[in-house]
PDB file of N, CA and C in Angstrom:
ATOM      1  N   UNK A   1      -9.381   9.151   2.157  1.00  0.00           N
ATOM      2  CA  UNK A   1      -8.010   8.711   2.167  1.00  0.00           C
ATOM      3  C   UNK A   1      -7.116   9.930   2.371  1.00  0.00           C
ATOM      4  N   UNK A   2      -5.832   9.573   3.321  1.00  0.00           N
ATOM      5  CA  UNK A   2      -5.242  10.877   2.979  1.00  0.00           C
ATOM      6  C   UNK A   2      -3.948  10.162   2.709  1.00  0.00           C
ATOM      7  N   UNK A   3      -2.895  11.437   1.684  1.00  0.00           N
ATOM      8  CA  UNK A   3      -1.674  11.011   1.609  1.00  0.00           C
ATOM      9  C   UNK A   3      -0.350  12.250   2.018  1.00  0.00           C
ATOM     10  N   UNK A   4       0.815  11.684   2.211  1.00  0.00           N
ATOM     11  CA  UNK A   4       1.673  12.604   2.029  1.00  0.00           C
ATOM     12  C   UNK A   4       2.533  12.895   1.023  1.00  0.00           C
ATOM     13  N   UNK A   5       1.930  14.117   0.562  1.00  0.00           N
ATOM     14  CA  UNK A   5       2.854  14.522  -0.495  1.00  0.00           C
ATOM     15  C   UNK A   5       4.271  14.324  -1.017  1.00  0.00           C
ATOM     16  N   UNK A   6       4.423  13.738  -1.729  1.00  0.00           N
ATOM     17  CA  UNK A   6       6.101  13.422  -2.614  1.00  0.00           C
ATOM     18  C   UNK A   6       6.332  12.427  -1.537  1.00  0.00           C
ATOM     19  N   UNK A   7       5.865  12.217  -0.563  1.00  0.00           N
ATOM     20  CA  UNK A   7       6.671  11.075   0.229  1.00  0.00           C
ATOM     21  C   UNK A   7       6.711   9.830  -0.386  1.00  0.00           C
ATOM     22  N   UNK A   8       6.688   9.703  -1.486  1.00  0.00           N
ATOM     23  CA  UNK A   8       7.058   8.203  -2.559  1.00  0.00           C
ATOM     24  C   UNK A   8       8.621   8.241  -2.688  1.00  0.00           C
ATOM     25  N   UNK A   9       9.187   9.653  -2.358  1.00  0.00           N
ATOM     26  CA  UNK A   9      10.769  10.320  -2.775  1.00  0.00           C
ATOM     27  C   UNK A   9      11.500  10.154  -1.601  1.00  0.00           C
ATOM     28  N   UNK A  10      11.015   9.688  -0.773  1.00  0.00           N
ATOM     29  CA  UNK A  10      11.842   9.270   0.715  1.00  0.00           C
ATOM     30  C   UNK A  10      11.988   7.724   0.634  1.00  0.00           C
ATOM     31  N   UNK A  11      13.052   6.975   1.285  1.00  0.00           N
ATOM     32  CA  UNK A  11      13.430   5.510   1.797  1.00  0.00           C
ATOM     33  C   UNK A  11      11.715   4.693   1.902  1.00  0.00           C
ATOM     34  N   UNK A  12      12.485   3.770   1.882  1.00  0.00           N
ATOM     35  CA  UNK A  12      11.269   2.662   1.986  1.00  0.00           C
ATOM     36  C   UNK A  12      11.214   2.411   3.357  1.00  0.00           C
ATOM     37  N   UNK A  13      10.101   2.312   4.175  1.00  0.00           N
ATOM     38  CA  UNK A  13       9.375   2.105   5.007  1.00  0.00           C
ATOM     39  C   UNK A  13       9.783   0.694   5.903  1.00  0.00           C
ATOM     40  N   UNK A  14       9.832   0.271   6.560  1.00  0.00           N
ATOM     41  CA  UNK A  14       9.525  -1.011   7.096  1.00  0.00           C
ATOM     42  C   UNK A  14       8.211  -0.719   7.538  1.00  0.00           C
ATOM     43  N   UNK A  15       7.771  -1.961   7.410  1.00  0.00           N
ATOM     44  CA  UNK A  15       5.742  -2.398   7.717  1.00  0.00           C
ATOM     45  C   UNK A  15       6.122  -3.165   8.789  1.00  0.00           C
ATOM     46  N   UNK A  16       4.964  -2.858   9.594  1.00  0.00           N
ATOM     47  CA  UNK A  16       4.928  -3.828  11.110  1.00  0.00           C
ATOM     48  C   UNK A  16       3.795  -4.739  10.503  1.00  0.00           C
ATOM     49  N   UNK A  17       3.948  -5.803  10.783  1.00  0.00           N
ATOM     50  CA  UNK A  17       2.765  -6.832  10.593  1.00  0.00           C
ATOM     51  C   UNK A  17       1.919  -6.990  11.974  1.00  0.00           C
ATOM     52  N   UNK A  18       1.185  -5.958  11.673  1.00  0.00           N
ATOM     53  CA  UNK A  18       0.182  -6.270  13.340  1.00  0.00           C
ATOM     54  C   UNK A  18      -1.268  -6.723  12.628  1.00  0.00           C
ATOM     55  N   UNK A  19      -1.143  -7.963  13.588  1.00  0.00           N
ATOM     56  CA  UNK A  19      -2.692  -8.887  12.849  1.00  0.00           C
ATOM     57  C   UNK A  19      -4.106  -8.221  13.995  1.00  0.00           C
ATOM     58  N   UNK A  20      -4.636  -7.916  13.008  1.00  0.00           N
ATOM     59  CA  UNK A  20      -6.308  -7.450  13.233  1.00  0.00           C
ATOM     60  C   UNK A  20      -7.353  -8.575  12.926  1.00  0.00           C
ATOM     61  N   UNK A  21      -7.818  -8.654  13.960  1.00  0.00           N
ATOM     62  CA  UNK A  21      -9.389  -9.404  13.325  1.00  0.00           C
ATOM     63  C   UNK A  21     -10.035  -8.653  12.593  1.00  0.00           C
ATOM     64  N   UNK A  22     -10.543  -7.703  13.025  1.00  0.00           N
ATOM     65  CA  UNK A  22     -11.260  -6.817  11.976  1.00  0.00           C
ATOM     66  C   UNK A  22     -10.709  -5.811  11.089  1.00  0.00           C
ATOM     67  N   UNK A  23      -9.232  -6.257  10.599  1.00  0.00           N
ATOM     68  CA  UNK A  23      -8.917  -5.610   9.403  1.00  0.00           C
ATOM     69  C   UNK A  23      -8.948  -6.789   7.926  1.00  0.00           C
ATOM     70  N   UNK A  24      -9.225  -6.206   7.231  1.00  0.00           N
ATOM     71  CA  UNK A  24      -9.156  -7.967   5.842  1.00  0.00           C
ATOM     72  C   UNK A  24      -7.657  -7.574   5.351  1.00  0.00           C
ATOM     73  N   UNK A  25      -7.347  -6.728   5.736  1.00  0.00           N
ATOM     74  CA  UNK A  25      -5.192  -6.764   5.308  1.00  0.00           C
ATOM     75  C   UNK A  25      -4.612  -7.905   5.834  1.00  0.00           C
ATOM     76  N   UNK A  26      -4.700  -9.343   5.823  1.00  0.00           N
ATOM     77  CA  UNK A  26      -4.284  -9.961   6.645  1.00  0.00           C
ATOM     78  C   UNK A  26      -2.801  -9.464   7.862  1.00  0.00           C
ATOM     79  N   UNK A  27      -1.889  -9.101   6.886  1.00  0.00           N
ATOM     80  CA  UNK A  27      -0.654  -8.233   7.666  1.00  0.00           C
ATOM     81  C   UNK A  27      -0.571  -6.536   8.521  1.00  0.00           C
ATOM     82  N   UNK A  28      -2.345  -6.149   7.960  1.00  0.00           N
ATOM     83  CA  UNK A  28      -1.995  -4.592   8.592  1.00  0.00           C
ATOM     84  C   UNK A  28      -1.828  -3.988   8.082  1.00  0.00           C
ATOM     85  N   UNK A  29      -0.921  -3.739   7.689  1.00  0.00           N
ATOM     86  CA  UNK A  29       0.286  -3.118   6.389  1.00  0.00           C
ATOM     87  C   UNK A  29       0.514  -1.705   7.224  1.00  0.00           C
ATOM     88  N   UNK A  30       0.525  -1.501   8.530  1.00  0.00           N
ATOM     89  CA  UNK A  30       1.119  -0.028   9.022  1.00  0.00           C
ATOM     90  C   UNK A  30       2.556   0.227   8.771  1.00  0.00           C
ATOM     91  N   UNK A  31       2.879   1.600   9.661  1.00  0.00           N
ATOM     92  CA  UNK A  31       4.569   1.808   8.739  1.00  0.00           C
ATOM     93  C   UNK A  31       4.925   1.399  10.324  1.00  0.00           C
ATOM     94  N   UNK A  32       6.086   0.598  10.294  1.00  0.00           N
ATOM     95  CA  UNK A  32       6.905   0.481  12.028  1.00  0.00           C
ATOM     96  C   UNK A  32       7.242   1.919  12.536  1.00  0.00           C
ATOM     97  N   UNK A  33       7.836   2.693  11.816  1.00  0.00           N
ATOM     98  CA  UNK A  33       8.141   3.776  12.142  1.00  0.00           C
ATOM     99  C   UNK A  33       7.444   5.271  12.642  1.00  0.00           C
ATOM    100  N   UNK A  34       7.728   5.953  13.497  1.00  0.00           N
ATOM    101  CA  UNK A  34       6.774   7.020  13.730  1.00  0.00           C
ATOM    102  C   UNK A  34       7.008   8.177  12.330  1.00  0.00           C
ATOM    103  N   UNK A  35       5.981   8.446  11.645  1.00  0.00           N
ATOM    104  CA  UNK A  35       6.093   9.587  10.425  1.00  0.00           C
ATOM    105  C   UNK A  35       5.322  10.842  10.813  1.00  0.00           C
ATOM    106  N   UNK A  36       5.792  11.715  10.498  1.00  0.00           N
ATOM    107  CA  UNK A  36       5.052  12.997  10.616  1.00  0.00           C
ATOM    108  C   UNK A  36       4.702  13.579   9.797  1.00  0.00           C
ATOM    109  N   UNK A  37       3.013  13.287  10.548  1.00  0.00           N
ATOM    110  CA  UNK A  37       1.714  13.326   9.314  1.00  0.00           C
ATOM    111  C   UNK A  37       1.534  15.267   9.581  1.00  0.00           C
ATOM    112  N   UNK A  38       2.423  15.673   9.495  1.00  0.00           N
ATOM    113  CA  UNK A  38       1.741  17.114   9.689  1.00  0.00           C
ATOM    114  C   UNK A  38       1.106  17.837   8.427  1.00  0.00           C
ATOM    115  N   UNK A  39       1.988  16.753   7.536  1.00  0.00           N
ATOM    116  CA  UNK A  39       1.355  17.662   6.162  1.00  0.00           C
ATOM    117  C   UNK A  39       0.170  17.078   5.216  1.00  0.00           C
ATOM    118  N   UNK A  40       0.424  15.533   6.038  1.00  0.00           N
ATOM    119  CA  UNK A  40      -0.653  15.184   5.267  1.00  0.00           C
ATOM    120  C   UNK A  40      -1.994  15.684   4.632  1.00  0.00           C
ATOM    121  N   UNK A  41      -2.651  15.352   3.603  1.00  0.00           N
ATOM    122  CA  UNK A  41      -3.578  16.125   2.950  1.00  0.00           C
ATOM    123  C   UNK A  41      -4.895  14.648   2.932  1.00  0.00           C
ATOM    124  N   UNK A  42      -5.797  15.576   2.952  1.00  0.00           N
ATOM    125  CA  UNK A  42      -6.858  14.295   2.533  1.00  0.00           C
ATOM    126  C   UNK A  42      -6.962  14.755   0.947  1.00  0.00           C
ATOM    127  N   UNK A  43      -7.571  13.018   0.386  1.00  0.00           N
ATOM    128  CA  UNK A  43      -7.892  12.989  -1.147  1.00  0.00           C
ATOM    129  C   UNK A  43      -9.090  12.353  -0.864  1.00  0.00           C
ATOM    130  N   UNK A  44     -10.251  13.324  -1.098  1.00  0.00           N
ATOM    131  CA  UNK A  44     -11.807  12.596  -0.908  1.00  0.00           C
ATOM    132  C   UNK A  44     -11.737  11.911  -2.454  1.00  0.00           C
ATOM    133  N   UNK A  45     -12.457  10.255  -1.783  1.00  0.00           N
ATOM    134  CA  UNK A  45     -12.830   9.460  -3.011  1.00  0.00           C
ATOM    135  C   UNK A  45     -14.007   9.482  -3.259  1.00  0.00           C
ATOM    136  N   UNK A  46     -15.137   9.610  -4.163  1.00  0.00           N
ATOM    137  CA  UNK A  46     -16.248   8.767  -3.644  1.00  0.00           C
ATOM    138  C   UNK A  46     -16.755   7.593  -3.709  1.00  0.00           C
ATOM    139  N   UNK A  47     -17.767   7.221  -4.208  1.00  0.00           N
ATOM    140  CA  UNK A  47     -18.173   5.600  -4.143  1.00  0.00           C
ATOM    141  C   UNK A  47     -18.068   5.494  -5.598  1.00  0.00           C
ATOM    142  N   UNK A  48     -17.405   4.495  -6.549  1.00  0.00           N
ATOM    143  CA  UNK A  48     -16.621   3.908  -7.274  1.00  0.00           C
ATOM    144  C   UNK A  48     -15.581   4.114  -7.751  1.00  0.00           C
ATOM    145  N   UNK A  49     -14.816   5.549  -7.141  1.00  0.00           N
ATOM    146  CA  UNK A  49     -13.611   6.030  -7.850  1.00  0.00           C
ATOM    147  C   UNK A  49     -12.541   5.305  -7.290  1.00  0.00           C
ATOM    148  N   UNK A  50     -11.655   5.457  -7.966  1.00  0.00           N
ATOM    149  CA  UNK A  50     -10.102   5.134  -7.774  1.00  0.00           C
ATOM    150  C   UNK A  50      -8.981   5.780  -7.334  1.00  0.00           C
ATOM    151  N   UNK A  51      -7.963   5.737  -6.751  1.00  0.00           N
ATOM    152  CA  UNK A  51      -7.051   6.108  -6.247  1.00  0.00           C
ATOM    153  C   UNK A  51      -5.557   5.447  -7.124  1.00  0.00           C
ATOM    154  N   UNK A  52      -4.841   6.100  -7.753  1.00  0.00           N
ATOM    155  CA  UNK A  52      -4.134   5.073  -8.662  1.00  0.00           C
ATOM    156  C   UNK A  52      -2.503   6.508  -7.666  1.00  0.00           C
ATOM    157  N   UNK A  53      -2.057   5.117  -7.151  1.00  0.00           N
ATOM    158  CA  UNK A  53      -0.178   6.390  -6.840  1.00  0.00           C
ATOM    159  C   UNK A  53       0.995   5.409  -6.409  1.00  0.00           C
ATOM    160  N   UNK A  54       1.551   6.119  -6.280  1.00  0.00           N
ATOM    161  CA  UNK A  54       3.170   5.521  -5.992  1.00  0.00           C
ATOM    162  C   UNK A  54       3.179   4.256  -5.419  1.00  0.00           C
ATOM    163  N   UNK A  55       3.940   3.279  -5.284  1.00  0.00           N
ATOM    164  CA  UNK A  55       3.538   2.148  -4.594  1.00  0.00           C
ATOM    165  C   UNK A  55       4.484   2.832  -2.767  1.00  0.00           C
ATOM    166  N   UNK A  56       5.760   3.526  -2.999  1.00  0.00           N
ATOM    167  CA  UNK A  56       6.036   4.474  -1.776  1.00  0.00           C
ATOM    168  C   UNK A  56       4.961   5.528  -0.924  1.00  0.00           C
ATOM    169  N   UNK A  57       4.274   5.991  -1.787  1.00  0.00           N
ATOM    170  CA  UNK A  57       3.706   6.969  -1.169  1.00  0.00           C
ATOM    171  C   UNK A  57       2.865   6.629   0.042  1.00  0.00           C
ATOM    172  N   UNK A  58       3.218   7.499   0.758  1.00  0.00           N
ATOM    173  CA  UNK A  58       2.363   7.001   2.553  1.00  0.00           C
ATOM    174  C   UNK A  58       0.758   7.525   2.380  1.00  0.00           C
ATOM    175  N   UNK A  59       0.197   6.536   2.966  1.00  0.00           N
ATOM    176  CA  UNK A  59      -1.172   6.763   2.152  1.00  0.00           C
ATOM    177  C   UNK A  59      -1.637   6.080   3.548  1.00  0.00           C
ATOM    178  N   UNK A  60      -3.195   6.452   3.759  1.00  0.00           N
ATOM    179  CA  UNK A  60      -3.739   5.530   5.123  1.00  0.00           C
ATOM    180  C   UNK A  60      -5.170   5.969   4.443  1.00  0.00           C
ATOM    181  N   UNK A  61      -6.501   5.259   4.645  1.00  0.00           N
ATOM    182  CA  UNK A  61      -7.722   4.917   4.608  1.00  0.00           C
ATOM    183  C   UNK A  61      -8.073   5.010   6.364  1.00  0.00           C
ATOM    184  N   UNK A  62      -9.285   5.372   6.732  1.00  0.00           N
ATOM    185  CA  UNK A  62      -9.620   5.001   7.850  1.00  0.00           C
ATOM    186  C   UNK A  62     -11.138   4.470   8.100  1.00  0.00           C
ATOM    187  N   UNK A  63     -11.361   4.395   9.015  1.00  0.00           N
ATOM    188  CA  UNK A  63     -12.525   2.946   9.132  1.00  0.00           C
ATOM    189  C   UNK A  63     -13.874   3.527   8.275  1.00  0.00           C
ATOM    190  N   UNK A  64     -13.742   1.997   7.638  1.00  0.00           N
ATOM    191  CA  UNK A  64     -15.526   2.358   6.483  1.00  0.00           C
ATOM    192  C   UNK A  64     -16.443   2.162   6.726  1.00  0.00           C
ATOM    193  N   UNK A  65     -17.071   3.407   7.183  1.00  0.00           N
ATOM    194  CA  UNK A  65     -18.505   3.479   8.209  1.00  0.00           C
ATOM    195  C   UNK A  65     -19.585   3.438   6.608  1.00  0.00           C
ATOM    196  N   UNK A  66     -19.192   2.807   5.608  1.00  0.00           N
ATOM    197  CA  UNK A  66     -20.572   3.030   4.900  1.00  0.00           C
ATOM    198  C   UNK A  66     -21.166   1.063   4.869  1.00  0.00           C
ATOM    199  N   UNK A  67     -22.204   0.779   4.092  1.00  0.00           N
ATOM    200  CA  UNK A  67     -22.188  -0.315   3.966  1.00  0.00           C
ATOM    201  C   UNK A  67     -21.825  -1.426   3.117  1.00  0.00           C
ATOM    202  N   UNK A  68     -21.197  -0.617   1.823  1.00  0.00           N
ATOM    203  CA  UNK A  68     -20.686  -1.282   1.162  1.00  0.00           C
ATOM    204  C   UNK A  68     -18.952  -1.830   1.580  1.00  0.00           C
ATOM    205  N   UNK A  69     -18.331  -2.572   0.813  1.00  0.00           N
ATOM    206  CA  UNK A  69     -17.103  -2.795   1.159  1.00  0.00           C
ATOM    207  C   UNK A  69     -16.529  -2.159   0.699  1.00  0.00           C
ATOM    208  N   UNK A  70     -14.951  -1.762   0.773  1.00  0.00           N
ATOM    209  CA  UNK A  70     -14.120  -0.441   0.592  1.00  0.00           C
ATOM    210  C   UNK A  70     -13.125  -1.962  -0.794  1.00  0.00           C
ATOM    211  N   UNK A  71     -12.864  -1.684  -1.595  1.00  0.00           N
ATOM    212  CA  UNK A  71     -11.847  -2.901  -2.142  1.00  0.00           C
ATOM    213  C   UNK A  71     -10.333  -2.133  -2.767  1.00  0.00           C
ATOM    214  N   UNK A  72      -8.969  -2.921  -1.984  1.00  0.00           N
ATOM    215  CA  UNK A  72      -7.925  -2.182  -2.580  1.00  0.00           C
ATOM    216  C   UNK A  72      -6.843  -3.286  -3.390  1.00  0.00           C
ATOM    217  N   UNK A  73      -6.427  -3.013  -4.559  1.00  0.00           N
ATOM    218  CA  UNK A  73      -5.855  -3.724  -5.696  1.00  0.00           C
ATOM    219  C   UNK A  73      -4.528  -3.343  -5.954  1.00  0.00           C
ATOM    220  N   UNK A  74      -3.489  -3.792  -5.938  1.00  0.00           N
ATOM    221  CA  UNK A  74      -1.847  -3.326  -5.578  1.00  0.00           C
ATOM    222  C   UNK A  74      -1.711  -4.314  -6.916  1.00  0.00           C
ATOM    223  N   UNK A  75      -0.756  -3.234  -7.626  1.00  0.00           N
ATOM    224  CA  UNK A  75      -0.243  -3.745  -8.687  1.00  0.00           C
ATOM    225  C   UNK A  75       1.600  -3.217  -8.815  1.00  0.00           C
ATOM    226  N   UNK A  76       2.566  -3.928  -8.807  1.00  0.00           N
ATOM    227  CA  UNK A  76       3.773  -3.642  -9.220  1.00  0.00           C
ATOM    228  C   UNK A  76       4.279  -4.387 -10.301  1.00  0.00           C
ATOM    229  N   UNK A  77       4.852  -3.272 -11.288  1.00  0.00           N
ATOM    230  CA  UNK A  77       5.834  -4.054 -12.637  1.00  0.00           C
ATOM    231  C   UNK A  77       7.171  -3.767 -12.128  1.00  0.00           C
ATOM    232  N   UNK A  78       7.842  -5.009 -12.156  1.00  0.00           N
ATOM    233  CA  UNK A  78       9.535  -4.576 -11.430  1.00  0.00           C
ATOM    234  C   UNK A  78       9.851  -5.927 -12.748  1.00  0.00           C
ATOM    235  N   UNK A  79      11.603  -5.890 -12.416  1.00  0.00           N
ATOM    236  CA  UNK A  79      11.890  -6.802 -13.208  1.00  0.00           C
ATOM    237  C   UNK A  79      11.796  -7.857 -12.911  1.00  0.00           C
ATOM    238  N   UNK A  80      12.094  -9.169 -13.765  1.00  0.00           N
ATOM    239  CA  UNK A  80      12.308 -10.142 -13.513  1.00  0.00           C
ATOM    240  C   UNK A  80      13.722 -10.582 -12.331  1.00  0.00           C
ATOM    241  N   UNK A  81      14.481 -10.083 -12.153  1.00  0.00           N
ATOM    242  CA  UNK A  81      15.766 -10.349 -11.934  1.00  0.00           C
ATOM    243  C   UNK A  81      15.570  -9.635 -10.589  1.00  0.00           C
ATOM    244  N   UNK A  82      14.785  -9.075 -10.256  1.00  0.00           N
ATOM    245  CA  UNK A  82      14.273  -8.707  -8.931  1.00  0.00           C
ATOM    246  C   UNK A  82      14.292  -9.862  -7.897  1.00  0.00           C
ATOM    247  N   UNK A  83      14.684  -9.987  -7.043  1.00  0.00           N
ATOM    248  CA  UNK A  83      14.697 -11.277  -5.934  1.00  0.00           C
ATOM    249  C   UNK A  83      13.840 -10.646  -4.580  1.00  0.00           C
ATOM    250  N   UNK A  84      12.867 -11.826  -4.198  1.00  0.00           N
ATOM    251  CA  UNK A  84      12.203 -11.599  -2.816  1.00  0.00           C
ATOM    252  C   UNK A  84      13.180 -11.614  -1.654  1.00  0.00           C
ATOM    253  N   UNK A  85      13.554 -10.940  -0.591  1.00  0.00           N
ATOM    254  CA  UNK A  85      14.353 -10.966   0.764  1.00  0.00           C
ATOM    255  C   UNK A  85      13.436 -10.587   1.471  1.00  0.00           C
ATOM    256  N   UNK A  86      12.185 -10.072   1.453  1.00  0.00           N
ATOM    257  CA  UNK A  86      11.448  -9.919   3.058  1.00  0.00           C
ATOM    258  C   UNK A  86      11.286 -10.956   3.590  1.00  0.00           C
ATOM    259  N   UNK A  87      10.529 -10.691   4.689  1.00  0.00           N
ATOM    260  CA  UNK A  87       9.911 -11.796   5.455  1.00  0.00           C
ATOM    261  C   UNK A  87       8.839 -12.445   5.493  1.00  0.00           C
ATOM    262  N   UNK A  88       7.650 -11.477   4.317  1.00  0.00           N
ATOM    263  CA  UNK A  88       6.478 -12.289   4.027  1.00  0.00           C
ATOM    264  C   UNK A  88       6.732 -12.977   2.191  1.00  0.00           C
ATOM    265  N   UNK A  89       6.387 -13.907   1.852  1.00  0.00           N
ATOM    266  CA  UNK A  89       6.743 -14.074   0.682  1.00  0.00           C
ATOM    267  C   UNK A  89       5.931 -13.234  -0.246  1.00  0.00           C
ATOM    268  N   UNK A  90       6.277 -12.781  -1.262  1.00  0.00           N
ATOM    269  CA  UNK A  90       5.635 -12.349  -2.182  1.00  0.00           C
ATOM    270  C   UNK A  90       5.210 -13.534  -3.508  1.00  0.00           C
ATOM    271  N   UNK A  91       4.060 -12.907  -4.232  1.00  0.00           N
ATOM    272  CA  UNK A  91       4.042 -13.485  -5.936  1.00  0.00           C
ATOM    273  C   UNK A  91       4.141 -12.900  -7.049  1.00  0.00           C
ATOM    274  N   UNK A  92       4.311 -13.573  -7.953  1.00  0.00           N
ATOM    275  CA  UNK A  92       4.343 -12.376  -8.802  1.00  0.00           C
ATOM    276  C   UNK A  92       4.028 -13.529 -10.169  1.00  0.00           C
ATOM    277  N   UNK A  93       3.453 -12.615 -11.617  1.00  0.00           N
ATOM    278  CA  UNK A  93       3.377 -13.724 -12.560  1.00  0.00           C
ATOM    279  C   UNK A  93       4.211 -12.629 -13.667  1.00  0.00           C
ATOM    280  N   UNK A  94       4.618 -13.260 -14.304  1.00  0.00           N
ATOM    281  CA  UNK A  94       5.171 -12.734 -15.963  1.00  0.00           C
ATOM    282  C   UNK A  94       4.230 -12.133 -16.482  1.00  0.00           C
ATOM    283  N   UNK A  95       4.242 -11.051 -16.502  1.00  0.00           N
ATOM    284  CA  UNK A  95       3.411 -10.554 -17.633  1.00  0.00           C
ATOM    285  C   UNK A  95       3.847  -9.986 -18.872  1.00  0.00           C
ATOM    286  N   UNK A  96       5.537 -10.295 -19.299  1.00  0.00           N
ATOM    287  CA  UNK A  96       6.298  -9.651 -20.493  1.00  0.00           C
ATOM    288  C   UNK A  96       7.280 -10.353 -20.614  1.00  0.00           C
ATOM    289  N   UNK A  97       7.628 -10.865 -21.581  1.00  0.00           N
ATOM    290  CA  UNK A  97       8.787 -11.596 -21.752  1.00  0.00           C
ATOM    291  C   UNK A  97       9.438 -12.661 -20.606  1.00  0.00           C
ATOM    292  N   UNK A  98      10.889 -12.606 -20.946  1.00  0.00           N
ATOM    293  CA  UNK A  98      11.096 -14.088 -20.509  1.00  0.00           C
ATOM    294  C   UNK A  98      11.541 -14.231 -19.181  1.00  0.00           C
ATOM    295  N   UNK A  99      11.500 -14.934 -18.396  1.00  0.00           N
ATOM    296  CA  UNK A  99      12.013 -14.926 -17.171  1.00  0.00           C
ATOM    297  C   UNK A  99      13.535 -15.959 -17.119  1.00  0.00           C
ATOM    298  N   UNK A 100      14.317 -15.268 -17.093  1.00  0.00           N
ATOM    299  CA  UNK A 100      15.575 -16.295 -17.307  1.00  0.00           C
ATOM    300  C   UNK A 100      16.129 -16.534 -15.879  1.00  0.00           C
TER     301      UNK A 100
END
C-alpha cells in the first residue's frame, strides 16, 4: 500500500465512480482529480496486518497477485446531525446515543 503523507490535512477529494469488473469496490473509489504522487511513500503490509488511518488520507493498494483475498473495512464515527448530499447513498447505524 502506499500513502501520502499528512494528505488527510488537504480538502476532500471528489471520487470518480469508474465501474470495474474486476475490481470488488463496486464504485472504484479513485480520486477525479490529478494528485501528485511524488511523495508518496509505500507502507509494506504483510499477510494479516492492518492498516488503520485517516478516512482523508490518499492511500491506493495495487493489484493482489497473491492467492488469498486482500479484505478492506471503512469505519466512520461522525454525528448524528450529519446529513447525506452525495450522489451515492450512504448507511450508517447508531452506535451512541440518540438520534433526534
Amino acid at each position: 500500500m502506499q500513502v501520502i503523507p499528512a494528505s488527510n490535512n488537504n480538502q476532500l477529494f471528489e471520487h470518480n465512480d469508474d465501474i470495474n469488473a474486476d475490481d470488488m469496490i463496486p464504485l472504484g473509489q479513485g480520486l477525479a482529480a490529478e494528485v501528485d504522487t511524488s511523495s508518496a511513500v509505500s507502507m509494506a503490509l504483510q499477510a494479516g496486518q492492518t492498516s488503520l488511518h485517516h478516512t482523508k488520507l490518499i492511500h491506493a493498494s495495487f493489484n493482489n497477485s497473491c492467492s488469498e483475498r486482500r479484505i478492506g473495512f471503512g469505519i466512520s464515527h461522525i454525528p448524528a446531525s450529519v446529513k447525506d448530499i452525495g450522489k451515492t447513498p450512504e448507511y450508517a447505524l447508531l452506535d451512541k446515543g440518540e438520534d433526534r
